[in-house]
PDB file of N, CA and C in Angstrom:
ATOM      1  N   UNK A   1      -3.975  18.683  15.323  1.00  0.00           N
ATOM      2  CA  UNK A   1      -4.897  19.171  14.296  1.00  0.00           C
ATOM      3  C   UNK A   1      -5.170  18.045  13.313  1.00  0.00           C
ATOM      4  N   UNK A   2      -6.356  17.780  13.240  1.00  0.00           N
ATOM      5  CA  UNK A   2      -6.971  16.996  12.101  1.00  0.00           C
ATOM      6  C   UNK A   2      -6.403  17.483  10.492  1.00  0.00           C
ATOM      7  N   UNK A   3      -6.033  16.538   9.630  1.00  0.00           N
ATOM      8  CA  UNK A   3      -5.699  16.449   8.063  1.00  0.00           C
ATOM      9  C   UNK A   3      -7.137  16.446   7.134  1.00  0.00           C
ATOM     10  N   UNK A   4      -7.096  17.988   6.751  1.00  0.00           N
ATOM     11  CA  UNK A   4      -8.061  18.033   6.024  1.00  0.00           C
ATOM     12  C   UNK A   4      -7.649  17.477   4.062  1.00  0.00           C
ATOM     13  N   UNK A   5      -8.571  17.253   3.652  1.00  0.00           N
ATOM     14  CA  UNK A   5      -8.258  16.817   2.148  1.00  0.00           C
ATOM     15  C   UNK A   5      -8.450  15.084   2.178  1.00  0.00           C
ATOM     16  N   UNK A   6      -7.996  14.659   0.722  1.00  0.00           N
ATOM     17  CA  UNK A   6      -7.565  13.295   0.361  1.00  0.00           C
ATOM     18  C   UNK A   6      -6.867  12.789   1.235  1.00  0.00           C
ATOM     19  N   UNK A   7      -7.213  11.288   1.780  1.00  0.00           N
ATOM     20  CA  UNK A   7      -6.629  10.221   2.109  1.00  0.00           C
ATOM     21  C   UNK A   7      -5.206  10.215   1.396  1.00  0.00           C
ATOM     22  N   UNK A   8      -4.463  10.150   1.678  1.00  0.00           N
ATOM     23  CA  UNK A   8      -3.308   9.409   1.147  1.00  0.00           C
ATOM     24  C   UNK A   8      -2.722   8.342   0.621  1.00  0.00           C
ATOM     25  N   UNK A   9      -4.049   7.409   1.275  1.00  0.00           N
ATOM     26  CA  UNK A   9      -3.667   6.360   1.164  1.00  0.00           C
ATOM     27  C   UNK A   9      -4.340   5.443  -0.115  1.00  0.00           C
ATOM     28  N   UNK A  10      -5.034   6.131  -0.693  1.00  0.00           N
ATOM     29  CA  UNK A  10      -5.488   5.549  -1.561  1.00  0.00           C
ATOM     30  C   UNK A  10      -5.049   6.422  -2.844  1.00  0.00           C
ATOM     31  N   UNK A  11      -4.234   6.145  -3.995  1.00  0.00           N
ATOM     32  CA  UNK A  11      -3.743   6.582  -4.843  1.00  0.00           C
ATOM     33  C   UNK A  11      -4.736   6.533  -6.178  1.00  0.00           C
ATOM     34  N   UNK A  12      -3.988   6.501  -7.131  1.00  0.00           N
ATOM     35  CA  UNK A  12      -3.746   6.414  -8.447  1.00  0.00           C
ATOM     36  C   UNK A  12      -4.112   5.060  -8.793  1.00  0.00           C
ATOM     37  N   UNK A  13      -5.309   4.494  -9.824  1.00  0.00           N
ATOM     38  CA  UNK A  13      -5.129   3.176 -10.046  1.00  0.00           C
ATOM     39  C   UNK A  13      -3.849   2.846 -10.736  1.00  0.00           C
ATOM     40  N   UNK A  14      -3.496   1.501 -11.240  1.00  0.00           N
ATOM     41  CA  UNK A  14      -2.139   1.144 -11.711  1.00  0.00           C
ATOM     42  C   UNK A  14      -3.092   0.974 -13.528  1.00  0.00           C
ATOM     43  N   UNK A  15      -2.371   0.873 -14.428  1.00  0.00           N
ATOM     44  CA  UNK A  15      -2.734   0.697 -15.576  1.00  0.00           C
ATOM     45  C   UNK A  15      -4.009  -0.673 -15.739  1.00  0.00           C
ATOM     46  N   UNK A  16      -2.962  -1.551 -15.341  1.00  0.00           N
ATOM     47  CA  UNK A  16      -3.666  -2.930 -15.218  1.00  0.00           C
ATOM     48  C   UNK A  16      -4.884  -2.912 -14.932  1.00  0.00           C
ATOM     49  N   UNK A  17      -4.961  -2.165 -13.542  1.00  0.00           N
ATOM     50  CA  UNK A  17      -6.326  -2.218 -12.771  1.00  0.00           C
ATOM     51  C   UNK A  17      -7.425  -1.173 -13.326  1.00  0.00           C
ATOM     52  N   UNK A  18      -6.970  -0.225 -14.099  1.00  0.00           N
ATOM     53  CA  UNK A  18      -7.764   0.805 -14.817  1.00  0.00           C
ATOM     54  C   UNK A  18      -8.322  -0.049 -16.491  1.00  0.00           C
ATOM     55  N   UNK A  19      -7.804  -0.915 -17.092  1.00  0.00           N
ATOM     56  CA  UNK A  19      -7.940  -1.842 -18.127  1.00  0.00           C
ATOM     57  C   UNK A  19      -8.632  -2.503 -17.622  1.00  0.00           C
ATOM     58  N   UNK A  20      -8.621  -3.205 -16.457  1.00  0.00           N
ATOM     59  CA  UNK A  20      -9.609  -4.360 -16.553  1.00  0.00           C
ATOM     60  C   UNK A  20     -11.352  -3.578 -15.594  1.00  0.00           C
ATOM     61  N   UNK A  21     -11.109  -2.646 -15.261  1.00  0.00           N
ATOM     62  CA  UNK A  21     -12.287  -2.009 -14.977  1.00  0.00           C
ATOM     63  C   UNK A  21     -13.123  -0.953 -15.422  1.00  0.00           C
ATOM     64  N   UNK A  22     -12.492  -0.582 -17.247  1.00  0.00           N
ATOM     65  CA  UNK A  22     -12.821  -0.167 -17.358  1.00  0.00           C
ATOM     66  C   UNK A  22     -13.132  -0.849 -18.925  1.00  0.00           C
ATOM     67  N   UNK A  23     -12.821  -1.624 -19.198  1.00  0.00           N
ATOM     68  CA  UNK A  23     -12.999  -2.803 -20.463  1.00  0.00           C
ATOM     69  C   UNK A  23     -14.079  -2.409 -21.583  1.00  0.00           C
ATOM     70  N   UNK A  24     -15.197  -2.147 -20.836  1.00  0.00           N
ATOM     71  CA  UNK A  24     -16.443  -1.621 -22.038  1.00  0.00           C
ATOM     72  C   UNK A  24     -16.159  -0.665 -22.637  1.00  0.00           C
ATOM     73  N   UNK A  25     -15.454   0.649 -21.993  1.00  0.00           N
ATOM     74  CA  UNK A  25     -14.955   2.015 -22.463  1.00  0.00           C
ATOM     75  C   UNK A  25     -13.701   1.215 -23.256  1.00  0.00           C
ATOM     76  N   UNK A  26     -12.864   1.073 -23.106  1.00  0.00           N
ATOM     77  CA  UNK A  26     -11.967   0.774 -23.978  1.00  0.00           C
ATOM     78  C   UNK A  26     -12.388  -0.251 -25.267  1.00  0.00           C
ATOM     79  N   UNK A  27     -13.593  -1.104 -24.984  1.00  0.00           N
ATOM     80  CA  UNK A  27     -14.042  -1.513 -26.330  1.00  0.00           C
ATOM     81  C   UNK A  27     -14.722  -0.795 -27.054  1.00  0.00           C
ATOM     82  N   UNK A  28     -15.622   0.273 -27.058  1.00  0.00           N
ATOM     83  CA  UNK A  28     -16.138   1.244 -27.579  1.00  0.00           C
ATOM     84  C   UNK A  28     -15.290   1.961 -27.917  1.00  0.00           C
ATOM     85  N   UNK A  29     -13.900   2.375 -27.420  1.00  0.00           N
ATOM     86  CA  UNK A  29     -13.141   3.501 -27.792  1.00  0.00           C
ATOM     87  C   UNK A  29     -12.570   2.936 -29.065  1.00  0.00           C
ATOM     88  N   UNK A  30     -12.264   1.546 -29.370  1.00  0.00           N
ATOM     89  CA  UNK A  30     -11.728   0.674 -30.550  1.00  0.00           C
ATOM     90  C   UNK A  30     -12.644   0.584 -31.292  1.00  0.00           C
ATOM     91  N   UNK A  31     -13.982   0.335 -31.050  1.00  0.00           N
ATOM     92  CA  UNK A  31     -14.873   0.753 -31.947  1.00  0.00           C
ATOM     93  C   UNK A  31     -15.161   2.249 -32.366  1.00  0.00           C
ATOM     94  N   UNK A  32     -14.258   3.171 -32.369  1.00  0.00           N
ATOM     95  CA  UNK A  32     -14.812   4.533 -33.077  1.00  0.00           C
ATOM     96  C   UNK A  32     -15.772   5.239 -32.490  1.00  0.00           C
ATOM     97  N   UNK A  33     -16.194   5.073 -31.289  1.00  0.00           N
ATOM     98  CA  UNK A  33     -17.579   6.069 -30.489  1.00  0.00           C
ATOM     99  C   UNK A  33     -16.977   6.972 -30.181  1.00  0.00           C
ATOM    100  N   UNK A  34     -17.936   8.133 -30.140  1.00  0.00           N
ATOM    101  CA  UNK A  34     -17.686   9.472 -29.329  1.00  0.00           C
ATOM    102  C   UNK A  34     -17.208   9.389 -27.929  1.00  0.00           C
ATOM    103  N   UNK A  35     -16.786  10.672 -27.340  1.00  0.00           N
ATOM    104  CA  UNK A  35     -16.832  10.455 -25.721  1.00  0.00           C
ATOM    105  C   UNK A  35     -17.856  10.374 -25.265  1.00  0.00           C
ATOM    106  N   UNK A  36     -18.740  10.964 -25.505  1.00  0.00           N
ATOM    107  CA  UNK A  36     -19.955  11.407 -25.213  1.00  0.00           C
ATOM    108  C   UNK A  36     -20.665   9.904 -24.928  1.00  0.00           C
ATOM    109  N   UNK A  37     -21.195   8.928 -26.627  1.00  0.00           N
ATOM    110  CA  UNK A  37     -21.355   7.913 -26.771  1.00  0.00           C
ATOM    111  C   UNK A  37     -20.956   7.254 -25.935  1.00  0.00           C
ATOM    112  N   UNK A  38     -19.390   7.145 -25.835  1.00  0.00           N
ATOM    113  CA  UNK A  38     -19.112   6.109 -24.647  1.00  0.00           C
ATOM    114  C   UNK A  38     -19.250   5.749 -23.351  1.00  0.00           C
ATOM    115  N   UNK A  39     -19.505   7.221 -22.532  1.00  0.00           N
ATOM    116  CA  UNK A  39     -19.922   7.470 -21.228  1.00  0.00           C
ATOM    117  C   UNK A  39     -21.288   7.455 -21.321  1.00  0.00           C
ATOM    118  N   UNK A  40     -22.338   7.465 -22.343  1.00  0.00           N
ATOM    119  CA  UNK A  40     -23.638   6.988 -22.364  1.00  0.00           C
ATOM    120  C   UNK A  40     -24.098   5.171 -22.249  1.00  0.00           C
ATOM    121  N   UNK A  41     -23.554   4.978 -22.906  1.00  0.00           N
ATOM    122  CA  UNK A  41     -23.412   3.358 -23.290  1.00  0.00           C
ATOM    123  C   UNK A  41     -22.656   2.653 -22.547  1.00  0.00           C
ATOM    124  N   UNK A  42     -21.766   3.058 -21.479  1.00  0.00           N
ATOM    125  CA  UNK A  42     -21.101   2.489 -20.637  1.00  0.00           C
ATOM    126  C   UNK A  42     -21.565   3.036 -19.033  1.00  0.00           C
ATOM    127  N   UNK A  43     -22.549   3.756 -18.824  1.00  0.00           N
ATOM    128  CA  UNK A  43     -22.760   4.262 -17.881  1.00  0.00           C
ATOM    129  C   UNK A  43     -21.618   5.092 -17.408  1.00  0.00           C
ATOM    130  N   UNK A  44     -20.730   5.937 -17.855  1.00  0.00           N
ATOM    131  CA  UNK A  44     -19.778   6.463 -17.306  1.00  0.00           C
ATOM    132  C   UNK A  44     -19.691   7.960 -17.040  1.00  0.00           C
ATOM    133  N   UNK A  45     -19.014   8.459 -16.401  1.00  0.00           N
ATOM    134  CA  UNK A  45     -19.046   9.980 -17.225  1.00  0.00           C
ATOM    135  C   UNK A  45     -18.056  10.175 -18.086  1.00  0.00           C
ATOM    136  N   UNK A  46     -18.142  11.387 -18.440  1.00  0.00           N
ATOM    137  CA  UNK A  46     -17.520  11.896 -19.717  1.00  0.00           C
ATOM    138  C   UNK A  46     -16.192  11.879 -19.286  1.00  0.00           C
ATOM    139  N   UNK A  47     -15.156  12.950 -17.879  1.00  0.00           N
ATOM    140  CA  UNK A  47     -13.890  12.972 -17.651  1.00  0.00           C
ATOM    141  C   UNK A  47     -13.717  11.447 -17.283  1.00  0.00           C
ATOM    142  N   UNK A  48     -14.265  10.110 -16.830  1.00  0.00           N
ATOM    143  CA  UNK A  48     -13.655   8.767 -16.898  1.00  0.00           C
ATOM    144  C   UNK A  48     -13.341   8.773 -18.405  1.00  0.00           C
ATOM    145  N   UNK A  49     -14.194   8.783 -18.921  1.00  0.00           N
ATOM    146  CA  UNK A  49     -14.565   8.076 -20.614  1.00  0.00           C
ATOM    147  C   UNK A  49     -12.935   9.119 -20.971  1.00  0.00           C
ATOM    148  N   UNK A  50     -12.878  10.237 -20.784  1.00  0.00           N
ATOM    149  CA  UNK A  50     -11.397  11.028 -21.169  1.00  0.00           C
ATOM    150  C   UNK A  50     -10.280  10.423 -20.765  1.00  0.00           C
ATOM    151  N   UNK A  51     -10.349   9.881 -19.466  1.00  0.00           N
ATOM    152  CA  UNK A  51      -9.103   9.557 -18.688  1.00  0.00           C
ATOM    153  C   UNK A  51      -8.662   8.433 -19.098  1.00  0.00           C
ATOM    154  N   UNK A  52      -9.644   7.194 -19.403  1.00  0.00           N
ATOM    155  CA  UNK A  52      -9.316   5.945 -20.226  1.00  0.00           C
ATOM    156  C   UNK A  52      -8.559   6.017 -21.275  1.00  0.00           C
ATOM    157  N   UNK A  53      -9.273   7.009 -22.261  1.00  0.00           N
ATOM    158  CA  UNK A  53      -8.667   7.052 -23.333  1.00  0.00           C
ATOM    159  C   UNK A  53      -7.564   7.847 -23.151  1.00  0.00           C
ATOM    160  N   UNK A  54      -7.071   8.821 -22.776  1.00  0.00           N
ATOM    161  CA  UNK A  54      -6.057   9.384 -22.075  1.00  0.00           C
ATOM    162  C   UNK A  54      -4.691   7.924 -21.812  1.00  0.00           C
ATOM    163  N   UNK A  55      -5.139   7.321 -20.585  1.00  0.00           N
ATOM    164  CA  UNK A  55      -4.242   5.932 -20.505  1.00  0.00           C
ATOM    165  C   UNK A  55      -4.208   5.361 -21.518  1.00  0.00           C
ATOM    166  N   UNK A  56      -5.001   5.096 -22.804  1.00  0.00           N
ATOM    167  CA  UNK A  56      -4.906   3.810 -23.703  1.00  0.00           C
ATOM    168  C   UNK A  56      -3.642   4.787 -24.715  1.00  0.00           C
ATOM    169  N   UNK A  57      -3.976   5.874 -24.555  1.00  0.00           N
ATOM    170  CA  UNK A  57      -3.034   6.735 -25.755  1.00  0.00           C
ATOM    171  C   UNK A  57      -1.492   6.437 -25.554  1.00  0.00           C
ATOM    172  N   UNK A  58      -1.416   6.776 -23.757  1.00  0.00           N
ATOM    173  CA  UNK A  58      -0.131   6.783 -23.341  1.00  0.00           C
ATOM    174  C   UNK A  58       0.439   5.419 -23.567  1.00  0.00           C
ATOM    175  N   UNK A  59      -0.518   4.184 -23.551  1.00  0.00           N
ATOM    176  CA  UNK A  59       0.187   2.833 -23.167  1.00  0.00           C
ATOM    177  C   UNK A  59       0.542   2.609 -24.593  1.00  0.00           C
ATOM    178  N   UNK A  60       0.277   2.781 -25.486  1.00  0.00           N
ATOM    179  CA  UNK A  60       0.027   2.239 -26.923  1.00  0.00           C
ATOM    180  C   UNK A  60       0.499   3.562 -27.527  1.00  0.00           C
ATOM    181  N   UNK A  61       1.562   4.392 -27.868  1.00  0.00           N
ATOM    182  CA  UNK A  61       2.128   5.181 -28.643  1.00  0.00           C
ATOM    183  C   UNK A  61       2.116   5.136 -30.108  1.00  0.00           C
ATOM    184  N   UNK A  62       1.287   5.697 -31.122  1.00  0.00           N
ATOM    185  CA  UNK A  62       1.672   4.791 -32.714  1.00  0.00           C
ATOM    186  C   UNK A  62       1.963   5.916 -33.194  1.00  0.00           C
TER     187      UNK A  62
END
């Protein structure tokens, strides 16, 4: 029987690789933009533009 769903094999990006591809969103997010704003101005959507900032929260605790 064939495996229906997700590949397996392709995961989760690693932090690193989510920072450096997602760089414009995370400079807008330091500049004070909306989500909204940011997934406009970065071409993104809105749950990326969440998930970034989501990771930047976790990496950087204040």
């Amino acid at each position: 029987a064939a495996k229906v769903g997700r590949n397996d094999f392709f995961g989760e990006k690693t932090a690193e690789e989510m920072k450096a591809e997602y760089r414009e969103v995370i400079s807008l997010l330091s500049k004070g933009y909306s989500i909204r704003d940011m997934a406009k101005l970065s071409g993104r959507g809105v749950s990326t533009v969440q998930r970034v900032k989501r990771l930047i929260k976790v990496q950087s605790p204040q």
